[in-house]
PDB file of N, CA and C in Angstrom:
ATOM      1  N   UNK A   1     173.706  87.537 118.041  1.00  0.00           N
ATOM      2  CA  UNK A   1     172.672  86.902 118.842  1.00  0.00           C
ATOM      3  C   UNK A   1     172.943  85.403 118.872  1.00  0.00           C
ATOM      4  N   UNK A   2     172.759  85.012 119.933  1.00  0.00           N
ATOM      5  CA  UNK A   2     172.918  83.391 120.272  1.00  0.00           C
ATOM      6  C   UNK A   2     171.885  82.706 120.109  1.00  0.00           C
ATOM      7  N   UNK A   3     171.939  81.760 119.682  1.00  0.00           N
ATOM      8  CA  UNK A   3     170.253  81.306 119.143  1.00  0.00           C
ATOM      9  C   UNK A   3     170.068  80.267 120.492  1.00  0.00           C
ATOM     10  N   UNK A   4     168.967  80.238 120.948  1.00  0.00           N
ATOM     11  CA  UNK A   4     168.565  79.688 122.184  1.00  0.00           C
ATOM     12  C   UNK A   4     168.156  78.315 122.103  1.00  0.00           C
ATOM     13  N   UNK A   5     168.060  77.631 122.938  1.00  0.00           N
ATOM     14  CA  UNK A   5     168.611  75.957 123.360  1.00  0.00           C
ATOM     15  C   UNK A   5     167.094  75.780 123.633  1.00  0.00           C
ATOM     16  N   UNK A   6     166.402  75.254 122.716  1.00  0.00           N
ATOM     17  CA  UNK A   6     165.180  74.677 121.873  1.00  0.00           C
ATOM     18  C   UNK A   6     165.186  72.864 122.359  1.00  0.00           C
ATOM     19  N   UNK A   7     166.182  72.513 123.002  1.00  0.00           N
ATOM     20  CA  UNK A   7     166.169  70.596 123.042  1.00  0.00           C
ATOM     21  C   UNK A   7     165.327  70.605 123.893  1.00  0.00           C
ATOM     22  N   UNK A   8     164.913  71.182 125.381  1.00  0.00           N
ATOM     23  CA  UNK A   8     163.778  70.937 126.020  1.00  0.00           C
ATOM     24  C   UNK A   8     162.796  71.961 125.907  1.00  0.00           C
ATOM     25  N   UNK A   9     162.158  71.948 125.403  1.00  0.00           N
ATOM     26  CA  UNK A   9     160.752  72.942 125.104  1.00  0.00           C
ATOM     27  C   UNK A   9     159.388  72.585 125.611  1.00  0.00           C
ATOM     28  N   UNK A  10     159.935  70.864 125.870  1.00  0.00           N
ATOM     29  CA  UNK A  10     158.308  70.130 126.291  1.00  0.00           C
ATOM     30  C   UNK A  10     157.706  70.729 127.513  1.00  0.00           C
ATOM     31  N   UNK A  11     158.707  71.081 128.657  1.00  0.00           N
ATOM     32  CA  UNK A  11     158.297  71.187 129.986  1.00  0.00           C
ATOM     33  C   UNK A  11     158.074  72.795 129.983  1.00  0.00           C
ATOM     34  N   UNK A  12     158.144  73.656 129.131  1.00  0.00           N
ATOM     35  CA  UNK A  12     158.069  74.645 129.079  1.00  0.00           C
ATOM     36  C   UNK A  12     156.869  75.534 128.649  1.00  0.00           C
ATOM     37  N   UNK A  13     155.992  76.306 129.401  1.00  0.00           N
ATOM     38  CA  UNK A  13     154.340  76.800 129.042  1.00  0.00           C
ATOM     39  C   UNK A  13     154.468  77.958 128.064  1.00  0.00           C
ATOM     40  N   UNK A  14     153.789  78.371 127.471  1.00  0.00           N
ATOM     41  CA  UNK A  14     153.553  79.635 127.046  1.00  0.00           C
ATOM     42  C   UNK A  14     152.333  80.252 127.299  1.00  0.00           C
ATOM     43  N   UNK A  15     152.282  81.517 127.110  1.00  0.00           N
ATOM     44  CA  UNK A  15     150.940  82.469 127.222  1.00  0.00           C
ATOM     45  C   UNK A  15     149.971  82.182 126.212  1.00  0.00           C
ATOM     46  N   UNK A  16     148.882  81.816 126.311  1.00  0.00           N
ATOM     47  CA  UNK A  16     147.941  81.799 125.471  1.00  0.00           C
ATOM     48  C   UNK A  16     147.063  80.845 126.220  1.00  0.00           C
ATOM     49  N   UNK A  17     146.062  80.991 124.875  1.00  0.00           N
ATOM     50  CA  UNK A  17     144.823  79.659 125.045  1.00  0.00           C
ATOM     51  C   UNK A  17     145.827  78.313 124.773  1.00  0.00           C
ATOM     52  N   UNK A  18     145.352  77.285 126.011  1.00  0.00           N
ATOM     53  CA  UNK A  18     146.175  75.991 124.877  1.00  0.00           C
ATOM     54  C   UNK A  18     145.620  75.259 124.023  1.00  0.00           C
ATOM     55  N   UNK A  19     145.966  74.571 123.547  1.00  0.00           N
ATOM     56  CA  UNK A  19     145.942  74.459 122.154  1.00  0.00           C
ATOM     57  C   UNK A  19     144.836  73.707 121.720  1.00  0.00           C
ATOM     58  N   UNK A  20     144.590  72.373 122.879  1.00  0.00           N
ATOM     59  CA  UNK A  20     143.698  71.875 122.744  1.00  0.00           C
ATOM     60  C   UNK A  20     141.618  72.741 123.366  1.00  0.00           C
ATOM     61  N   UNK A  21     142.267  73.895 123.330  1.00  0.00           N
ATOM     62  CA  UNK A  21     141.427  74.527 123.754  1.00  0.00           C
ATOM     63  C   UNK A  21     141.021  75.377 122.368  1.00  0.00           C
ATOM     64  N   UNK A  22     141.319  75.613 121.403  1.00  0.00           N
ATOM     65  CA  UNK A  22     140.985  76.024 119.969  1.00  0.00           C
ATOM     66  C   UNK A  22     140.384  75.462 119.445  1.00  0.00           C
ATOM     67  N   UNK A  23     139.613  75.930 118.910  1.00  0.00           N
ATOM     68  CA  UNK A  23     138.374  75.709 117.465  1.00  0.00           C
ATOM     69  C   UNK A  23     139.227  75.006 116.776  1.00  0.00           C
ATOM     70  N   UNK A  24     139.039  74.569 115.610  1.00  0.00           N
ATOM     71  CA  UNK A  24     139.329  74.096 114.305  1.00  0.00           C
ATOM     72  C   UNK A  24     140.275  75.215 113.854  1.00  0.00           C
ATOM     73  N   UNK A  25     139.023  76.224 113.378  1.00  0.00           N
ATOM     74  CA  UNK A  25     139.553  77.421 112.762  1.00  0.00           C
ATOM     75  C   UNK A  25     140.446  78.308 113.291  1.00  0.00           C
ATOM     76  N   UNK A  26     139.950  78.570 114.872  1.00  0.00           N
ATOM     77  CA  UNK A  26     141.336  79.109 115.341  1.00  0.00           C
ATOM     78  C   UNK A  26     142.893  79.224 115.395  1.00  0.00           C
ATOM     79  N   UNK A  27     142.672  77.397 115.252  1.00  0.00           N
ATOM     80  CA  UNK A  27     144.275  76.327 115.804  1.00  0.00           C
ATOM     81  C   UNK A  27     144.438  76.933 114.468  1.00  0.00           C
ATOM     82  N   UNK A  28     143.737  77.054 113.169  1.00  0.00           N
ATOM     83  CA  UNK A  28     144.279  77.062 111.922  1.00  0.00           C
ATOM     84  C   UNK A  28     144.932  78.564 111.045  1.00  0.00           C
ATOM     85  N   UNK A  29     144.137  79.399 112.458  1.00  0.00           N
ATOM     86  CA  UNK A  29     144.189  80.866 111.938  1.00  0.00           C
ATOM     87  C   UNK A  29     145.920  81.107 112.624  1.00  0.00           C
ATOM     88  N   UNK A  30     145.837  81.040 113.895  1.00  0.00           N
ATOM     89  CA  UNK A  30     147.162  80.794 114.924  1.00  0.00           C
ATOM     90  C   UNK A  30     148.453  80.265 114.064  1.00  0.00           C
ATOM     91  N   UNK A  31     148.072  78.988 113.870  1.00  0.00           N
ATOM     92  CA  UNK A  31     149.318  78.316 112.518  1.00  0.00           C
ATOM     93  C   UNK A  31     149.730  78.999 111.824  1.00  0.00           C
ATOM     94  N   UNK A  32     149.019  79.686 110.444  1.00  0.00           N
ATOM     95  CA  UNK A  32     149.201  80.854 109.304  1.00  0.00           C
ATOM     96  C   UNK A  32     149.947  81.820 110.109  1.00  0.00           C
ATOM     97  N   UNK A  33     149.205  82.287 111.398  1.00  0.00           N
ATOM     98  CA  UNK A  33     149.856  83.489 111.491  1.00  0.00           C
ATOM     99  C   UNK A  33     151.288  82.981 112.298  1.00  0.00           C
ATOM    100  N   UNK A  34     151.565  82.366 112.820  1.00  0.00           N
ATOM    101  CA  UNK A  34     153.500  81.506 113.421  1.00  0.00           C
ATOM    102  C   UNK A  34     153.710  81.400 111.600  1.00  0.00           C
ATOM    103  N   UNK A  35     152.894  81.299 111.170  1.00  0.00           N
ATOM    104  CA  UNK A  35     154.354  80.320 109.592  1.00  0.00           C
ATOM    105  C   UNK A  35     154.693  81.333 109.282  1.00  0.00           C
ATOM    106  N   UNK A  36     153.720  82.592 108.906  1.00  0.00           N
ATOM    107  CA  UNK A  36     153.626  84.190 108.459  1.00  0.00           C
ATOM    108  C   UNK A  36     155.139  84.689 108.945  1.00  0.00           C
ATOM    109  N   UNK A  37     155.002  84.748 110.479  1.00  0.00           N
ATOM    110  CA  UNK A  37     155.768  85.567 111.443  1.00  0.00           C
ATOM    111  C   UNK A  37     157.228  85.025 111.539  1.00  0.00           C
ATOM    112  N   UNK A  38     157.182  83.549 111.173  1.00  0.00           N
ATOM    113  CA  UNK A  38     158.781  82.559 111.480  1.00  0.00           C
ATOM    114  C   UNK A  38     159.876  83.299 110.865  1.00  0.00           C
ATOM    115  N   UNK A  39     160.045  83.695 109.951  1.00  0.00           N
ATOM    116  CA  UNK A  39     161.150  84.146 109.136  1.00  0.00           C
ATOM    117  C   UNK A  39     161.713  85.496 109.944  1.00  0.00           C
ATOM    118  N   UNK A  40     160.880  86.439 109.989  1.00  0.00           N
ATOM    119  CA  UNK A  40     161.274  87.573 111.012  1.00  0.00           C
ATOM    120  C   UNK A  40     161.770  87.231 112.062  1.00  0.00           C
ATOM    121  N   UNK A  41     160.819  86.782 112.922  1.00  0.00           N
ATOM    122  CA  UNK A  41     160.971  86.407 114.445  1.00  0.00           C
ATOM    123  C   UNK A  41     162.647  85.600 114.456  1.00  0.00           C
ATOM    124  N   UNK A  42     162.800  84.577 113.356  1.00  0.00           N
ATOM    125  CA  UNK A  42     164.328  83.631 113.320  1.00  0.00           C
ATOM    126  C   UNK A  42     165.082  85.369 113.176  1.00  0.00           C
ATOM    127  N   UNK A  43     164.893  86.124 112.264  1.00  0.00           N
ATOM    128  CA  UNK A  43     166.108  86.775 111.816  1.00  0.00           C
ATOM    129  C   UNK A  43     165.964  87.971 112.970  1.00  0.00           C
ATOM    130  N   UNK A  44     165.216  88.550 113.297  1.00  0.00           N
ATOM    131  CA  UNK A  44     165.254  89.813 114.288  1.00  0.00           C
ATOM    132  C   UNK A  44     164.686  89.837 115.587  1.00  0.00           C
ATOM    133  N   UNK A  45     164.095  88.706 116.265  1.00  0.00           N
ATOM    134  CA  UNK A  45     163.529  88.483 117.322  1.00  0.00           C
ATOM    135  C   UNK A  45     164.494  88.018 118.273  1.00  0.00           C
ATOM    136  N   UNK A  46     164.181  88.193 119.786  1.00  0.00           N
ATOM    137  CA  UNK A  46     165.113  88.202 120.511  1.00  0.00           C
ATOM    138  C   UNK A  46     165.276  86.609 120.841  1.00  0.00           C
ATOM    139  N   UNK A  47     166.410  86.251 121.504  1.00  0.00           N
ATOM    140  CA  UNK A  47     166.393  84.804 122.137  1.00  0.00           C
ATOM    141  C   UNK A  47     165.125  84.087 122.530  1.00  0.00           C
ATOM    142  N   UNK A  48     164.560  85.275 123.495  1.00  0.00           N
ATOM    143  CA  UNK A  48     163.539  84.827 124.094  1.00  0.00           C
ATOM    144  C   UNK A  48     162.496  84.477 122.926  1.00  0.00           C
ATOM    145  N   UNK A  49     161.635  85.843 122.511  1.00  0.00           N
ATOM    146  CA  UNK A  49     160.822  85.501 121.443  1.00  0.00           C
ATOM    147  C   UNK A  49     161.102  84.137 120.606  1.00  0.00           C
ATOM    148  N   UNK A  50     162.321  84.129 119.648  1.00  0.00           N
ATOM    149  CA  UNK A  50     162.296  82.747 119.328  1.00  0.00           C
ATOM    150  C   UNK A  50     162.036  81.539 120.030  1.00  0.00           C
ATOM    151  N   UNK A  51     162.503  81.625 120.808  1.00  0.00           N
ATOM    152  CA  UNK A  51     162.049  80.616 121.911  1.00  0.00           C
ATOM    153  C   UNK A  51     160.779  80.639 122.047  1.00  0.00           C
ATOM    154  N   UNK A  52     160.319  81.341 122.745  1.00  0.00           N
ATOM    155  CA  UNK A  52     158.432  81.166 122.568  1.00  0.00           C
ATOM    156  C   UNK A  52     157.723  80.750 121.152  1.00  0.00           C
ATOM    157  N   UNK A  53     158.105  81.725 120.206  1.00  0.00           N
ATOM    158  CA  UNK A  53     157.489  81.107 118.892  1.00  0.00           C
ATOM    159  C   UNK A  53     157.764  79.847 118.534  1.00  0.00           C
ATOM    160  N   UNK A  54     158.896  78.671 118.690  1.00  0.00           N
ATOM    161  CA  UNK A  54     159.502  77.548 118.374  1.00  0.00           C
ATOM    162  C   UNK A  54     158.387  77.318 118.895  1.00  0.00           C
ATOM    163  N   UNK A  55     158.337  77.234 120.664  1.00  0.00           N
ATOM    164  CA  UNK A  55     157.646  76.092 121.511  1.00  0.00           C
ATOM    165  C   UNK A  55     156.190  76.538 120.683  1.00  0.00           C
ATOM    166  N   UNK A  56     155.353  77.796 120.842  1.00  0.00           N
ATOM    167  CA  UNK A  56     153.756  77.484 120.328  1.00  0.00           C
ATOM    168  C   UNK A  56     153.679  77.118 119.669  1.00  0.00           C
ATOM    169  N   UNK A  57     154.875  77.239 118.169  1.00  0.00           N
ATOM    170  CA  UNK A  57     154.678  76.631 116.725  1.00  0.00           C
ATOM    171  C   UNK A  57     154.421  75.075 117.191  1.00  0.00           C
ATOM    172  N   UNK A  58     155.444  74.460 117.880  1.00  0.00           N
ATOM    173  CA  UNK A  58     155.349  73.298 117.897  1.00  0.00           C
ATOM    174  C   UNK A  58     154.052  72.133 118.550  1.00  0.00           C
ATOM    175  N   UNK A  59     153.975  73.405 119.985  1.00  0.00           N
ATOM    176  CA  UNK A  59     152.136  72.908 120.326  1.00  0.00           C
ATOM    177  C   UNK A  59     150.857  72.656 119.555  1.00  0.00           C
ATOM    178  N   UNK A  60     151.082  74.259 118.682  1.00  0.00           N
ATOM    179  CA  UNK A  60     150.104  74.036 118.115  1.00  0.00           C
ATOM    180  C   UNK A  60     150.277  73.487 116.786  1.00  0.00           C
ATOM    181  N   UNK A  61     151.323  72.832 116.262  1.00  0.00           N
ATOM    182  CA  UNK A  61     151.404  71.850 115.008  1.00  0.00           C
ATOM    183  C   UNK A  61     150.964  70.237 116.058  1.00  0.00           C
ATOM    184  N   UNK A  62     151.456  70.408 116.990  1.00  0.00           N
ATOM    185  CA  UNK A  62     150.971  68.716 117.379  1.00  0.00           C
ATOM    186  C   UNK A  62     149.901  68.595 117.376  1.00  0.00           C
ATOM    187  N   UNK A  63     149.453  69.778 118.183  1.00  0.00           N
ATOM    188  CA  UNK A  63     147.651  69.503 118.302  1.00  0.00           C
ATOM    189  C   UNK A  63     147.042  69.257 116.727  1.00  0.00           C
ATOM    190  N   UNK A  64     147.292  70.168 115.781  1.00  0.00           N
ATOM    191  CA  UNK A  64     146.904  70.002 114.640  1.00  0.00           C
ATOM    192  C   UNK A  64     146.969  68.697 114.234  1.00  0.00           C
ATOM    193  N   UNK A  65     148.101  68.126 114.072  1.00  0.00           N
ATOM    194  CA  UNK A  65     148.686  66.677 113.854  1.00  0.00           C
ATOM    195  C   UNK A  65     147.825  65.379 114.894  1.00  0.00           C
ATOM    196  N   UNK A  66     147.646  65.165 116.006  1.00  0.00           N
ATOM    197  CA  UNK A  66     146.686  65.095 116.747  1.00  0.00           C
ATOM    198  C   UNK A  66     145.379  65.336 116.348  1.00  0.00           C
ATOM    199  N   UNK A  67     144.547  66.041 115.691  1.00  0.00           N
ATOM    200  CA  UNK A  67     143.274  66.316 115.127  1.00  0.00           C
ATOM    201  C   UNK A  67     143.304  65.637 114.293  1.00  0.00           C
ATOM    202  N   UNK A  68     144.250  65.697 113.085  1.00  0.00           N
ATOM    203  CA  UNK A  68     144.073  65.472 111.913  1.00  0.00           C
ATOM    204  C   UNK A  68     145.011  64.721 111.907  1.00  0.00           C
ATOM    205  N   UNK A  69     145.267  63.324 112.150  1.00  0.00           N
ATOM    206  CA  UNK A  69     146.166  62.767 111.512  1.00  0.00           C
ATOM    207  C   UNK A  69     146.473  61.596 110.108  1.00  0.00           C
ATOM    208  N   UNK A  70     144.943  61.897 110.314  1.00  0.00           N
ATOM    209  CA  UNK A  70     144.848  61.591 108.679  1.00  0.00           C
ATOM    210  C   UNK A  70     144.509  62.357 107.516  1.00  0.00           C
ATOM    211  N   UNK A  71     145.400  63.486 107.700  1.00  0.00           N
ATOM    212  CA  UNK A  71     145.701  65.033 106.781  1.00  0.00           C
ATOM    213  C   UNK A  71     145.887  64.765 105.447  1.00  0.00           C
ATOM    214  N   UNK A  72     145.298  65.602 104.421  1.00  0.00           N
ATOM    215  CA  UNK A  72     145.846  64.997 103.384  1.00  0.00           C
ATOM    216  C   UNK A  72     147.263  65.385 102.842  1.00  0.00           C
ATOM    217  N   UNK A  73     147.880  64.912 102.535  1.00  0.00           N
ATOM    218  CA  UNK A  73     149.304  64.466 101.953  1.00  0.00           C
ATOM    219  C   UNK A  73     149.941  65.065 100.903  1.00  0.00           C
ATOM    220  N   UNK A  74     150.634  65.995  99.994  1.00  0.00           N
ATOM    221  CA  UNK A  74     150.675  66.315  99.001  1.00  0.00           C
ATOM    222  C   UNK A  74     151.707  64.911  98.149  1.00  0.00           C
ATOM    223  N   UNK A  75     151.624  64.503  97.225  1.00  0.00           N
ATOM    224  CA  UNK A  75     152.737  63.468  96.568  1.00  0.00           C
ATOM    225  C   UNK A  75     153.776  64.437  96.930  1.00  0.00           C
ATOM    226  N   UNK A  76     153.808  65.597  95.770  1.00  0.00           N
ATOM    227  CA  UNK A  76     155.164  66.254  95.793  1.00  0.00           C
ATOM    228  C   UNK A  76     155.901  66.505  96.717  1.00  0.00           C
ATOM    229  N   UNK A  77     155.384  66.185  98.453  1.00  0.00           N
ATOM    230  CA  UNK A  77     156.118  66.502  99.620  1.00  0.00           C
ATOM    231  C   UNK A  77     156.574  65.423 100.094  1.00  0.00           C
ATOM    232  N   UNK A  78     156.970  64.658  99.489  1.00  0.00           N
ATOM    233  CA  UNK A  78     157.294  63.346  99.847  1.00  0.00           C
ATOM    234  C   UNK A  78     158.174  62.853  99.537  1.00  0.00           C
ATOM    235  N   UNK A  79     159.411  62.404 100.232  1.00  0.00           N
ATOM    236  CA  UNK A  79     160.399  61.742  99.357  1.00  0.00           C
ATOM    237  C   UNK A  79     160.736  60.927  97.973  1.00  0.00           C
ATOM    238  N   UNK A  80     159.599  60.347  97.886  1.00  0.00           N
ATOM    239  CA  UNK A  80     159.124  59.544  96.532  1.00  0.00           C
ATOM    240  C   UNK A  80     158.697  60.979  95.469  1.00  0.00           C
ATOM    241  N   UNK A  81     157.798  61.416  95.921  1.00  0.00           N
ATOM    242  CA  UNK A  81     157.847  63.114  94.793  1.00  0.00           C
ATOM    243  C   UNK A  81     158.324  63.708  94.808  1.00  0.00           C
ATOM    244  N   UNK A  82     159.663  63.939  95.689  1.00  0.00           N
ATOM    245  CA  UNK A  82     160.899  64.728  95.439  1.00  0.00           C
ATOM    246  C   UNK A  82     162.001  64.385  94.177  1.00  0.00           C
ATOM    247  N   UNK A  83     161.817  62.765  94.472  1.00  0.00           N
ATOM    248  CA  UNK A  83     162.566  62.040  93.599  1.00  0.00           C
ATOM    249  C   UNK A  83     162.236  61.925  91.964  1.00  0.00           C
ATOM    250  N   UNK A  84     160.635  62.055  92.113  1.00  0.00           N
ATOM    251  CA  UNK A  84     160.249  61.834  90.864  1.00  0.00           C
ATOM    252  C   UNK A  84     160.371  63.369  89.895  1.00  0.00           C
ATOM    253  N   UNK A  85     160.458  64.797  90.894  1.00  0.00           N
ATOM    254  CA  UNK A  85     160.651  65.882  89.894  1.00  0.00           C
ATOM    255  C   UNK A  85     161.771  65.879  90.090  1.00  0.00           C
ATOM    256  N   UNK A  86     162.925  65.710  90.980  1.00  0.00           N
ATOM    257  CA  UNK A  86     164.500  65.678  90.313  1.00  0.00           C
ATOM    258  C   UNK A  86     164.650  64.693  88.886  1.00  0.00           C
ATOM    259  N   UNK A  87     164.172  63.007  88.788  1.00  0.00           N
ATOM    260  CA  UNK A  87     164.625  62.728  87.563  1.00  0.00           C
ATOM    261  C   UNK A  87     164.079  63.138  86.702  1.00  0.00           C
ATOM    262  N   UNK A  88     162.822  63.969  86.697  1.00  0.00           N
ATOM    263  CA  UNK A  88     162.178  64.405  85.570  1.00  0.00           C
ATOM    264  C   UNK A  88     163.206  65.497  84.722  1.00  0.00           C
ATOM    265  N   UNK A  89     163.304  66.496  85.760  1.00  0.00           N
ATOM    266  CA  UNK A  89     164.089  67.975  85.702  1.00  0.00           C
ATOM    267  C   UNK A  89     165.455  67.368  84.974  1.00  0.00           C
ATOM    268  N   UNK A  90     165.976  66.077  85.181  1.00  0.00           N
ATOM    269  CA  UNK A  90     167.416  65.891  84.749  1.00  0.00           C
ATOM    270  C   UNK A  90     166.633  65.367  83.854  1.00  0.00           C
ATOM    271  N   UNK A  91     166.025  64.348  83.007  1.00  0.00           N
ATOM    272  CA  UNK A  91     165.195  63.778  81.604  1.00  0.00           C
ATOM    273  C   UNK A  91     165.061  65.175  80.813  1.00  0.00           C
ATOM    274  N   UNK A  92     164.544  66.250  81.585  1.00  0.00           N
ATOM    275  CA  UNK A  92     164.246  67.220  80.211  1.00  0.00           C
ATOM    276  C   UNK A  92     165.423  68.436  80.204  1.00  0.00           C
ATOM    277  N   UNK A  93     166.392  68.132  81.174  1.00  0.00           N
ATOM    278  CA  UNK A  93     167.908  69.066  81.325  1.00  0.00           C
ATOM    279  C   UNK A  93     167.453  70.611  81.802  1.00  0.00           C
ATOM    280  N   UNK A  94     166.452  70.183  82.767  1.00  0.00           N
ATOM    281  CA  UNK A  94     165.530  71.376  83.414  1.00  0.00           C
ATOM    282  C   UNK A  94     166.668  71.824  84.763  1.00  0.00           C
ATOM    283  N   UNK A  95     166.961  72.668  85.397  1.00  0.00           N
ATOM    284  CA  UNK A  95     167.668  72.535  86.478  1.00  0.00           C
ATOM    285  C   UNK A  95     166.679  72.687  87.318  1.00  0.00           C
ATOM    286  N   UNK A  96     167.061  72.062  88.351  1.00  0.00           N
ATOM    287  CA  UNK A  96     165.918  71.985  89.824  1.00  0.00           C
ATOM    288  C   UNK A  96     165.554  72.969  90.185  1.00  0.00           C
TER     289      UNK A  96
END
């Protein structure tokens, strides 16, 4: 399978409600279920399908991002808390 050409996705619609048309909870239920589904859909879904799932994932993460863009943050996802459990892990000869 050829993995499909994802660089323009902007001009491209999908089926559904859009995005800015979701609840809170909806946009949030929708998300779970694309993060749920990503791994399959990459390994056994057709060109197309991937393609559709990329573009809604990505709508509906902007919109999210857009709502909330003052989300809270985890340290540990952050380059600075990436850094700080690698030197830890090498201080106590932990492997990563």
């Amino acid at each position: 399978m050829s993995h499909p050409d994802v660089s323009d996705l902007s001009t491209e619609r999908t089926e559904g409600v859009p995005p800015d048309a979701l609840h809170n909870d909806v946009l949030l239920r929708e998300l779970s279920q694309l993060h749920r589904t990503r791994h399959e859909t990459f390994l056994y879904g057709s060109d197309d399908a991937l393609r559709r799932h990329t573009l809604r994932t990505g709508q509906l993460e902007a919109e999210f991002v857009r709502r909330f863009p003052l989300r809270q943050v985890s340290a540990g996802r952050t380059r600075s808390g990436s850094r700080s459990r690698e030197a830890a892990a090498k201080a106590e000869g932990v492997p990563e």
